[in-house]
C-alpha atoms as a PDB file:
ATOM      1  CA  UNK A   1       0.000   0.000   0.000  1.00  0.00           C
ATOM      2  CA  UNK A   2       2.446   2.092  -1.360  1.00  0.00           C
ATOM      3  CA  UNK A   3       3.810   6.036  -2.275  1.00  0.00           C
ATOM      4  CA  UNK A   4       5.633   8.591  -2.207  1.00  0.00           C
ATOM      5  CA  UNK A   5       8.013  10.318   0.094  1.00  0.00           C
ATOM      6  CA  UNK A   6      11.003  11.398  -1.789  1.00  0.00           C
ATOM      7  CA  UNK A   7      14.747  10.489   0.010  1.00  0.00           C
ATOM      8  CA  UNK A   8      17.316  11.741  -2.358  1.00  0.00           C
ATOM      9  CA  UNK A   9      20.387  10.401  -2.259  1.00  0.00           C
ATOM     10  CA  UNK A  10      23.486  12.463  -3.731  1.00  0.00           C
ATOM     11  CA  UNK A  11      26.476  10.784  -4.918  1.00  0.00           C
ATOM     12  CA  UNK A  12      28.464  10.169  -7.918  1.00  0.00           C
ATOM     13  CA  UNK A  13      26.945   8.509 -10.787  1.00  0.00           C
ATOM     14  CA  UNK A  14      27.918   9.053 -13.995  1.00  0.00           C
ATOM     15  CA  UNK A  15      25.122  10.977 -16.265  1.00  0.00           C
ATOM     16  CA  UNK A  16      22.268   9.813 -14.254  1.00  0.00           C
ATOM     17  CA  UNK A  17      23.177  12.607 -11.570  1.00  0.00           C
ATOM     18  CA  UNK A  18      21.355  10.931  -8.097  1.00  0.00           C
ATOM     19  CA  UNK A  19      19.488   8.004  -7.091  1.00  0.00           C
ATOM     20  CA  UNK A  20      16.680   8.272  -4.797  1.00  0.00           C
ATOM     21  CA  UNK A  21      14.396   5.870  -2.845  1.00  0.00           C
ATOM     22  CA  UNK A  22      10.904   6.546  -2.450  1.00  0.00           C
ATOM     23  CA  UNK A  23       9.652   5.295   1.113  1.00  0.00           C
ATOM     24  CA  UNK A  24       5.868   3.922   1.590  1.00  0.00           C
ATOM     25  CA  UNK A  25       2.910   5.539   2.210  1.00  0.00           C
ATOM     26  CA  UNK A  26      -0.259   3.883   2.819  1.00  0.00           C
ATOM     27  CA  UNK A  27      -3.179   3.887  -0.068  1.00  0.00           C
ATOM     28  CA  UNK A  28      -5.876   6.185   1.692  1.00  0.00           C
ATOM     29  CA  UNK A  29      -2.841   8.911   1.281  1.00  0.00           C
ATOM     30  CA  UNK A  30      -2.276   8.224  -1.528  1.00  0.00           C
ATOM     31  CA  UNK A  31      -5.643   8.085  -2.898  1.00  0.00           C
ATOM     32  CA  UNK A  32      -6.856  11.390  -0.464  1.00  0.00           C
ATOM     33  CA  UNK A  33      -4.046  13.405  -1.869  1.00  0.00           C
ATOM     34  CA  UNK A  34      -4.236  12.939  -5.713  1.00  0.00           C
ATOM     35  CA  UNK A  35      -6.707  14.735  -8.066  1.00  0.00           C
ATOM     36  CA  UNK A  36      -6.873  11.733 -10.460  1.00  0.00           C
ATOM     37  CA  UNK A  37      -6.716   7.920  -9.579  1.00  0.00           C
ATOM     38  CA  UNK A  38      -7.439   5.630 -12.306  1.00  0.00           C
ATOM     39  CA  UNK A  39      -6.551   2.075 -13.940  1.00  0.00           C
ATOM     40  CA  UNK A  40      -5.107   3.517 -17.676  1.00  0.00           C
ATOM     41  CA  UNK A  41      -3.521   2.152 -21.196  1.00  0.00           C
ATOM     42  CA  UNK A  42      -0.165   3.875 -22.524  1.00  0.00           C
ATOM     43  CA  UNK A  43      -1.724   4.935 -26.020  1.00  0.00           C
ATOM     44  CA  UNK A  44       1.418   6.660 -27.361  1.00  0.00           C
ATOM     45  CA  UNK A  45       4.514   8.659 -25.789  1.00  0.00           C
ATOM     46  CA  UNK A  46       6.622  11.438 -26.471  1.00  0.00           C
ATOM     47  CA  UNK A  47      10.328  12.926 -25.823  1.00  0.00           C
ATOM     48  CA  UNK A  48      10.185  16.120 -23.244  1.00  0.00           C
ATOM     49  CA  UNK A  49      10.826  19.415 -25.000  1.00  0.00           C
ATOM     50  CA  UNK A  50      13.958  21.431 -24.173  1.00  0.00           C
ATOM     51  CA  UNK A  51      15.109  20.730 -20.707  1.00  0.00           C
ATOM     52  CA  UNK A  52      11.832  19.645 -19.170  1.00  0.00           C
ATOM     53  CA  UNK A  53      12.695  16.736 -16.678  1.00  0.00           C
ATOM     54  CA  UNK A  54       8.597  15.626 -17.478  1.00  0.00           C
ATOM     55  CA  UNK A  55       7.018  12.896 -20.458  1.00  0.00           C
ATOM     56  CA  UNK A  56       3.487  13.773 -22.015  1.00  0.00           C
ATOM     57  CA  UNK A  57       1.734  10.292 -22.899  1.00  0.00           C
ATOM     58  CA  UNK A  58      -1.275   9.644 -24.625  1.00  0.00           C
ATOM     59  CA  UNK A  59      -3.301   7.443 -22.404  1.00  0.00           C
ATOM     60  CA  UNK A  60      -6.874   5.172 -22.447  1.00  0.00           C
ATOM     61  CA  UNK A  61      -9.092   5.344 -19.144  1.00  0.00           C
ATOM     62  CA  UNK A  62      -9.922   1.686 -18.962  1.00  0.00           C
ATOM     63  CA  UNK A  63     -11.468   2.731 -14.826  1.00  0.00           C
ATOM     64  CA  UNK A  64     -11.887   5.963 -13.441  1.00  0.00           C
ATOM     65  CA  UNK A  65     -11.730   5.770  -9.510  1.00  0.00           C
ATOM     66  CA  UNK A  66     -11.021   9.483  -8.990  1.00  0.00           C
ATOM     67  CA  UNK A  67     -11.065  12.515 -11.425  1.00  0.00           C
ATOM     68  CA  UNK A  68     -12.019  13.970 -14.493  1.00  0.00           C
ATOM     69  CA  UNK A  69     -12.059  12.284 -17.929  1.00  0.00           C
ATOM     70  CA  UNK A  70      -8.865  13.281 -19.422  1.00  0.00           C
ATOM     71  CA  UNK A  71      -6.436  12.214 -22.654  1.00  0.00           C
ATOM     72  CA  UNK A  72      -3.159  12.710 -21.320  1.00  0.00           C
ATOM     73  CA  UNK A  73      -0.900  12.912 -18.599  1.00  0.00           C
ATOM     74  CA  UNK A  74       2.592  14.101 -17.439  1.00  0.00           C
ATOM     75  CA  UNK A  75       5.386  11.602 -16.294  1.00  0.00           C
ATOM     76  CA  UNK A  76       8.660  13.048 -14.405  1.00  0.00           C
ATOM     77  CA  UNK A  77      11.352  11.670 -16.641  1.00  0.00           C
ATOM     78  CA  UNK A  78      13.111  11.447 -20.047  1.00  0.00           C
ATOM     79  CA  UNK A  79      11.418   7.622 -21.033  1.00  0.00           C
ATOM     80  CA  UNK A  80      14.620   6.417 -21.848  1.00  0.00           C
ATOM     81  CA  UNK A  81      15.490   2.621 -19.570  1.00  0.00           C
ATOM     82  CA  UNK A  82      18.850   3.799 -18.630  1.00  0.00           C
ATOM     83  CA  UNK A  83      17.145   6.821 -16.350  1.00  0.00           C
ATOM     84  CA  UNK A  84      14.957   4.885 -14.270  1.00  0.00           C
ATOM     85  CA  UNK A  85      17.575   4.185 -11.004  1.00  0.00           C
ATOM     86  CA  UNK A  86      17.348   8.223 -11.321  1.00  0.00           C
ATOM     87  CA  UNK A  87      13.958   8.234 -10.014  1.00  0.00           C
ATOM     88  CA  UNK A  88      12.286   8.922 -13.558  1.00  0.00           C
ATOM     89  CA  UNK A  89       9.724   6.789 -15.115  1.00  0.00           C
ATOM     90  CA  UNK A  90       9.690   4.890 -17.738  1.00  0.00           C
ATOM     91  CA  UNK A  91       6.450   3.308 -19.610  1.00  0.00           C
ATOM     92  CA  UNK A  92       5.889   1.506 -22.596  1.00  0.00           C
ATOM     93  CA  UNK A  93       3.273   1.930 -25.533  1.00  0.00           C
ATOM     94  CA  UNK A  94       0.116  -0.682 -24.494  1.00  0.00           C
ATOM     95  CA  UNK A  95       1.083  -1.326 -20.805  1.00  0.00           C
ATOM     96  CA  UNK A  96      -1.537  -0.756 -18.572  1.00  0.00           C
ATOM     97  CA  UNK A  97      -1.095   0.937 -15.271  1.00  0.00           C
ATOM     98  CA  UNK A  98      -2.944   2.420 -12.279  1.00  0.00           C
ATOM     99  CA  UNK A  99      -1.677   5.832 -11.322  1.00  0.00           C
ATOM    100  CA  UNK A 100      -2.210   8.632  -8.387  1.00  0.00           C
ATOM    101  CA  UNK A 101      -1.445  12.003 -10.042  1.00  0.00           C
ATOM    102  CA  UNK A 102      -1.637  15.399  -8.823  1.00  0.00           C
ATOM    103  CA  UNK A 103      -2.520  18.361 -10.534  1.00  0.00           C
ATOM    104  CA  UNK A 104      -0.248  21.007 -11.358  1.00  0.00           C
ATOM    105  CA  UNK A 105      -0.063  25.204 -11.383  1.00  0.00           C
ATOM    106  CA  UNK A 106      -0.458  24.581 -15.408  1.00  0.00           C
ATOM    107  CA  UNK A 107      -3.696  22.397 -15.026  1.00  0.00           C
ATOM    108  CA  UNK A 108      -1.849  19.396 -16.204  1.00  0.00           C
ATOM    109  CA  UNK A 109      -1.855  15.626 -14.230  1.00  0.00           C
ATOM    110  CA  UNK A 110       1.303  15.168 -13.428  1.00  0.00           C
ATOM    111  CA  UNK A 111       3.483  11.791 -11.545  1.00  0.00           C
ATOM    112  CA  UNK A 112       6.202  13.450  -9.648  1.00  0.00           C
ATOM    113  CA  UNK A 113       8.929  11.045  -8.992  1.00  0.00           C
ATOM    114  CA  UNK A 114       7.745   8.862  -6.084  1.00  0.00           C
ATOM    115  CA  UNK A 115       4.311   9.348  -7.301  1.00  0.00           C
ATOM    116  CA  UNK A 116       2.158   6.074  -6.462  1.00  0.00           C
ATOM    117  CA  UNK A 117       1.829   3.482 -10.052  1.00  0.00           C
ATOM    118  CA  UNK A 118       1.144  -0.052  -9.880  1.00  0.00           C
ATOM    119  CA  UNK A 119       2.825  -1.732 -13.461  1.00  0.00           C
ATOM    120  CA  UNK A 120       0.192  -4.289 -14.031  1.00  0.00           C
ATOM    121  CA  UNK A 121       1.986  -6.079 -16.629  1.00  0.00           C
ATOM    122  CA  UNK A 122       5.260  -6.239 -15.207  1.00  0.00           C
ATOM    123  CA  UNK A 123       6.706  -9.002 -13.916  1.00  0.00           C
ATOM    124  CA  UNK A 124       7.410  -7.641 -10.718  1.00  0.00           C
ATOM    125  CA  UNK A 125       3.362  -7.014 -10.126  1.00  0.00           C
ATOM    126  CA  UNK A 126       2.673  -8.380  -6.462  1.00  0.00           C
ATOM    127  CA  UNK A 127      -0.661 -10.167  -4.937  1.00  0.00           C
ATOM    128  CA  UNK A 128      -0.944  -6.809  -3.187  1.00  0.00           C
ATOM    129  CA  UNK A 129      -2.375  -4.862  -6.330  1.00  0.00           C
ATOM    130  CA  UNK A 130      -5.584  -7.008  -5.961  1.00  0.00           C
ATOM    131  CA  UNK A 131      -6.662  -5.596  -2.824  1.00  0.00           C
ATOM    132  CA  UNK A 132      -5.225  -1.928  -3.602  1.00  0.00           C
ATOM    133  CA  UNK A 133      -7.687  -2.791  -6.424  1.00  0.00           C
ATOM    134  CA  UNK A 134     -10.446  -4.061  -4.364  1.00  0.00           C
ATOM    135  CA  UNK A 135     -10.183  -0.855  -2.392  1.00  0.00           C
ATOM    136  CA  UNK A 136     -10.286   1.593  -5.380  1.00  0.00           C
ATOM    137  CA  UNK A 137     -13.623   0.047  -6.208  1.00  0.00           C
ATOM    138  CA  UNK A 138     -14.839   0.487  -3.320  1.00  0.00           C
ATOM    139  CA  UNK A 139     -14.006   3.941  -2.981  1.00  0.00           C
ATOM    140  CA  UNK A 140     -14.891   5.036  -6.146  1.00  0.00           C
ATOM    141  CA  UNK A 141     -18.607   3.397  -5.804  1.00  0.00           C
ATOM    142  CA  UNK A 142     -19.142   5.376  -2.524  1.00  0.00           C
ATOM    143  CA  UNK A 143     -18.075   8.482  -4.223  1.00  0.00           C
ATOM    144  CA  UNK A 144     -15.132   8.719  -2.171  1.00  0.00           C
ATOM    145  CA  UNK A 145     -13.631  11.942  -3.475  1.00  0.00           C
ATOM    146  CA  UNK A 146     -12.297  14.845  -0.960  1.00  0.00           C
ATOM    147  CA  UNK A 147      -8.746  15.943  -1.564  1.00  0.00           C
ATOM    148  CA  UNK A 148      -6.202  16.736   0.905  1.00  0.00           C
ATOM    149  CA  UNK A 149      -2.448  16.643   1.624  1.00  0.00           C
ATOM    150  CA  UNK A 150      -2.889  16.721   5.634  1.00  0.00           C
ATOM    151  CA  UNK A 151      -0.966  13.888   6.788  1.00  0.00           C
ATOM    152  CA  UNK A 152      -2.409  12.849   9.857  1.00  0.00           C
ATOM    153  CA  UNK A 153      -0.905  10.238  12.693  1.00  0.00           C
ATOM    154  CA  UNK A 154      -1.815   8.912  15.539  1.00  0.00           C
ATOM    155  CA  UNK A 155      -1.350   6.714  19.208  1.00  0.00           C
ATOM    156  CA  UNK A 156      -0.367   3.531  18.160  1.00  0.00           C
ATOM    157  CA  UNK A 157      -3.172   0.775  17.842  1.00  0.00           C
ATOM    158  CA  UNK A 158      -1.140  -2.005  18.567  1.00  0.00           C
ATOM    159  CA  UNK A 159      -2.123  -2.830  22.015  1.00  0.00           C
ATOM    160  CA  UNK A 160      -5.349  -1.948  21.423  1.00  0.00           C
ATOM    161  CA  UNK A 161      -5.385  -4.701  18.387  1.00  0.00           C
ATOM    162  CA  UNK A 162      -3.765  -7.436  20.298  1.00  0.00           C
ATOM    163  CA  UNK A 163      -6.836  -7.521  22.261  1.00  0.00           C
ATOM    164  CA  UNK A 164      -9.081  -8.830  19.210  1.00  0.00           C
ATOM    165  CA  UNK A 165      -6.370 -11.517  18.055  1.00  0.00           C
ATOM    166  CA  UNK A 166      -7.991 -14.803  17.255  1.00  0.00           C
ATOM    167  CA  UNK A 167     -10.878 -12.829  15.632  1.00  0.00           C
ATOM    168  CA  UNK A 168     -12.806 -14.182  12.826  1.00  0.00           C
ATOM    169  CA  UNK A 169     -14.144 -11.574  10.040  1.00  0.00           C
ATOM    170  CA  UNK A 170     -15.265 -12.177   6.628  1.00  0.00           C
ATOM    171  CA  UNK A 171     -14.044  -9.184   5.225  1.00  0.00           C
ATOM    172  CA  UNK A 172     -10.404  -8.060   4.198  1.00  0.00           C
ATOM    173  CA  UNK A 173     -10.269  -4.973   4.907  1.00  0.00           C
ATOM    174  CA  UNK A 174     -12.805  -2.027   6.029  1.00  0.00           C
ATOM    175  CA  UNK A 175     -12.320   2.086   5.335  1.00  0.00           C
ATOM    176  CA  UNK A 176     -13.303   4.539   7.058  1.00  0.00           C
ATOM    177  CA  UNK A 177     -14.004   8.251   7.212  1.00  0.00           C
ATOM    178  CA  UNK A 178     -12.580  10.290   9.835  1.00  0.00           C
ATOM    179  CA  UNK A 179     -13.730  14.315   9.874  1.00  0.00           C
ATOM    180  CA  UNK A 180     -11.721  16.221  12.373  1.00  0.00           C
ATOM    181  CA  UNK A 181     -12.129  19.524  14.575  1.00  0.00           C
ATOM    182  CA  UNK A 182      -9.488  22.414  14.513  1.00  0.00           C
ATOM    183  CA  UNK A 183      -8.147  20.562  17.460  1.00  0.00           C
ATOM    184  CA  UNK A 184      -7.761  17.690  15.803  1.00  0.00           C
ATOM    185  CA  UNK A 185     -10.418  16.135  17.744  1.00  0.00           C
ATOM    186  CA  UNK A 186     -12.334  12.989  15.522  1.00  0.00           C
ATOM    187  CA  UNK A 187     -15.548  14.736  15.490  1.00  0.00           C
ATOM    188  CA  UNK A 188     -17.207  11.918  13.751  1.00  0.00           C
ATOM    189  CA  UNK A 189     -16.772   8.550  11.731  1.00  0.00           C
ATOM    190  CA  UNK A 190     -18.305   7.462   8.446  1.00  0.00           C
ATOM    191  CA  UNK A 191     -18.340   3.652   7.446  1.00  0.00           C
ATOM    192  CA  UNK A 192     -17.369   3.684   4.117  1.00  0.00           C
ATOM    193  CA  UNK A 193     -16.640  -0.217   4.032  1.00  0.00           C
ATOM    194  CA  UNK A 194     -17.463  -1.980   7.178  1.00  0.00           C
ATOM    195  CA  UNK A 195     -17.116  -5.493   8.695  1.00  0.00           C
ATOM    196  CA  UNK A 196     -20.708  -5.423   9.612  1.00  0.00           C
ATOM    197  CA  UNK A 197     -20.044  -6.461  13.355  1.00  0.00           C
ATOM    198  CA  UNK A 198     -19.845  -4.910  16.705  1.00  0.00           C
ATOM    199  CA  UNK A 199     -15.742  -4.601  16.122  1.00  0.00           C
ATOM    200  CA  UNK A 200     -17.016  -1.793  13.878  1.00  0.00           C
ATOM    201  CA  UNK A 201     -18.062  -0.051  16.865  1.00  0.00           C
ATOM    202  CA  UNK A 202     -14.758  -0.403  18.795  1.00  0.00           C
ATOM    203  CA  UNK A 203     -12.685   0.449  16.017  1.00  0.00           C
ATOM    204  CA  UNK A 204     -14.409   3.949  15.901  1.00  0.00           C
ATOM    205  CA  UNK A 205     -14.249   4.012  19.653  1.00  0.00           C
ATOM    206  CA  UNK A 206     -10.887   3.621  19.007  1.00  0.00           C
ATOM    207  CA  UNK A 207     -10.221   6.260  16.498  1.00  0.00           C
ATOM    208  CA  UNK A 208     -11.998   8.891  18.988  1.00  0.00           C
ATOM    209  CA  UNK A 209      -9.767   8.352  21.907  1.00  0.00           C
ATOM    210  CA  UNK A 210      -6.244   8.435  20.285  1.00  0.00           C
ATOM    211  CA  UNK A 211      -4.418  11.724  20.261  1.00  0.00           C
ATOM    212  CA  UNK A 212      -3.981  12.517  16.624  1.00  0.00           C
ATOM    213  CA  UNK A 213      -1.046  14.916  14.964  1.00  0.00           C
ATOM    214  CA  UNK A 214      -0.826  16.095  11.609  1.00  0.00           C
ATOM    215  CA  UNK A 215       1.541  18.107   9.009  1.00  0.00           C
ATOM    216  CA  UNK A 216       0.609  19.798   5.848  1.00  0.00           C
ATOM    217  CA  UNK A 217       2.967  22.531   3.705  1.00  0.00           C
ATOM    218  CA  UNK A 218       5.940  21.364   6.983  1.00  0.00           C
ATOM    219  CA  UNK A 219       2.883  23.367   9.384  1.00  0.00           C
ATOM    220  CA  UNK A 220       2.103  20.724  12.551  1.00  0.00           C
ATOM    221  CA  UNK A 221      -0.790  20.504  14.190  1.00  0.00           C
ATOM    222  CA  UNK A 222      -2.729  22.746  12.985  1.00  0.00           C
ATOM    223  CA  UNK A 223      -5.446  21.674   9.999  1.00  0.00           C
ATOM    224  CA  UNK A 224      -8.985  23.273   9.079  1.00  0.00           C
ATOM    225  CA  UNK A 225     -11.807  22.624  10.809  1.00  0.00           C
ATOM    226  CA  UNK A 226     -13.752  19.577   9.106  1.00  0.00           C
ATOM    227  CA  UNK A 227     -10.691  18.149   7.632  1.00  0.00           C
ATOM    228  CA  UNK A 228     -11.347  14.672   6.605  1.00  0.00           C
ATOM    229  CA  UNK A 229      -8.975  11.406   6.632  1.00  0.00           C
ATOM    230  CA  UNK A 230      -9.100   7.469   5.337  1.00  0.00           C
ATOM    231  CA  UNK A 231      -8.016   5.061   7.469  1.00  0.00           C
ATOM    232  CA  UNK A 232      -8.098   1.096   5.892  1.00  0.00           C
ATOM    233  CA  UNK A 233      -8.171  -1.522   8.769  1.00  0.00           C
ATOM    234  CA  UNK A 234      -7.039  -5.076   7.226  1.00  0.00           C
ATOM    235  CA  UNK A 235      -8.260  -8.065   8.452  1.00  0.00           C
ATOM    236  CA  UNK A 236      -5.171 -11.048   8.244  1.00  0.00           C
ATOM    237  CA  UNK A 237      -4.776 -14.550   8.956  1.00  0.00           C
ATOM    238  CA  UNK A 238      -1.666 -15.600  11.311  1.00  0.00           C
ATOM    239  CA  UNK A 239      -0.435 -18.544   8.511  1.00  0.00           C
ATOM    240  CA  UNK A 240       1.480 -20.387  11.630  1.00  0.00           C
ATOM    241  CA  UNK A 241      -1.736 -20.717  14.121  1.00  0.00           C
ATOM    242  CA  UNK A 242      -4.637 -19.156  11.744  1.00  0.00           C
ATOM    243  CA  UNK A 243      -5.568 -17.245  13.739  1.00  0.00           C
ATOM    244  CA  UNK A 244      -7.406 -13.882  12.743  1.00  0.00           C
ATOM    245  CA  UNK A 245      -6.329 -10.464  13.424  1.00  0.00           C
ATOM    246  CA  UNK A 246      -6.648  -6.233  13.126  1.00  0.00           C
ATOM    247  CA  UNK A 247      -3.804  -3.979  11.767  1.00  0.00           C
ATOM    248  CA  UNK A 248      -3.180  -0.974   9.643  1.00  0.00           C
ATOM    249  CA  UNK A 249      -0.738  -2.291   7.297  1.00  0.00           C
END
């Protein structure tokens, strides 16, 4: 459940200039902070002009989770293989992709360098894009579509999780919808996708007694009132005892 904090690494190599590692961020900030989510085909691509660092392809909404209807998009990079351990992308003609992009001052949609994608065809693809799937639908058919860069934390939930080990749930995962005072009380809690049980009811119990924190623009603590957050709880299966249990990765 994966995006986009930029680390950038400085040291010598060659033409490619740096390398950089992008650390993890979990899907509900991914998906909360992008103006455009959707599952797209590369239709055709082309070279940047001058020295822009950014690729214009032609693309094919195959699923729109988030966003307007749109023909193109922006890619940071050059397209060329040998520039990808320099953070830029590179995507081929016909692949198919999901991607979290963000709109720019010029009103295009843009993938900045750790920008979320999920490379569908690739080799590499994971058992983890299913649910990230499963939870784009899900979002997109409760018209799950505020935007915000807040990046809220909390208490952990760890203890409070270890008390409901050996549950048993049907569902995967459940997301829900956290609106927030200026004091970054939880005012209230929306089930977007539920368990349908009473754990429901603890989990938002839960989310109203933690002390949260959050950072937007490098500000702390300080949001506006009725900000909004996602928060997916999974629901896993120990493979050494089976037993069930609650956490947030």
């Amino acid at each position: 459940m994966k995006k986009t904090v930029l680390i950038i690494i400085v040291f010598l190599m060659g033409i490619n200039g740096y390398a950089c590692l992008c650390i993890t961020q979990k899907i509900e900030q991914n998906y909360k902070s992008s103006s455009f989510v959707a599952k797209i085909k590369i239709l055709n691509t082309y070279k940047p002009v001058d020295s822009n660092k950014y690729f214009k392809a032609d693309i094919l909404i195959e699923d729109s989770y988030k966003g307007e209807m749109i023909s193109s998009i922006y890619f940071y990079g050059v397209n060329e293989k040998g520039w990808d351990s320099a953070c830029y992308f590179h995507v081929e003609k016909e692949e198919n992709l999901v991607v979290f992009a963000a709109r720019n001052s010029e009103g295009n949609y843009v993938l900045e360098a750790c920008s979320r994608i999920l490379y569908l065809d690739r080799a590499n693809n994971n058992e983890s894009y299913d649910q990230e799937l499963e939870i784009l639908k899900v979002l997109k058919s409760k018209k799950v579509n505020f935007n915000n860069d807040i990046k809220f934390t909390s208490e952990s939930f760890g203890r409070d999780f270890r008390k409901y080990y050996g549950i048993n749930l049907k569902k995967d995962f459940a997301i829900y919808e956290l609106t927030f005072d200026e004091k970054l009380k939880v005012k209230c809690v929306k089930k977007v996708e539920s368990f349908n049980g009473k754990i429901d009811r603890k989990i938002i119990k839960l989310f109203k007694s933690k002390k949260w924190s959050s950072t937007v623009d490098y500000v702390k603590d300080k949001i506006p009132k009725n900000s909004k957050h996602l928060v997916v709880v999974y629901y896993k299966v120990n493979s050494k005892d089976g037993k069930g249990y609650l956490t947030l990765y």
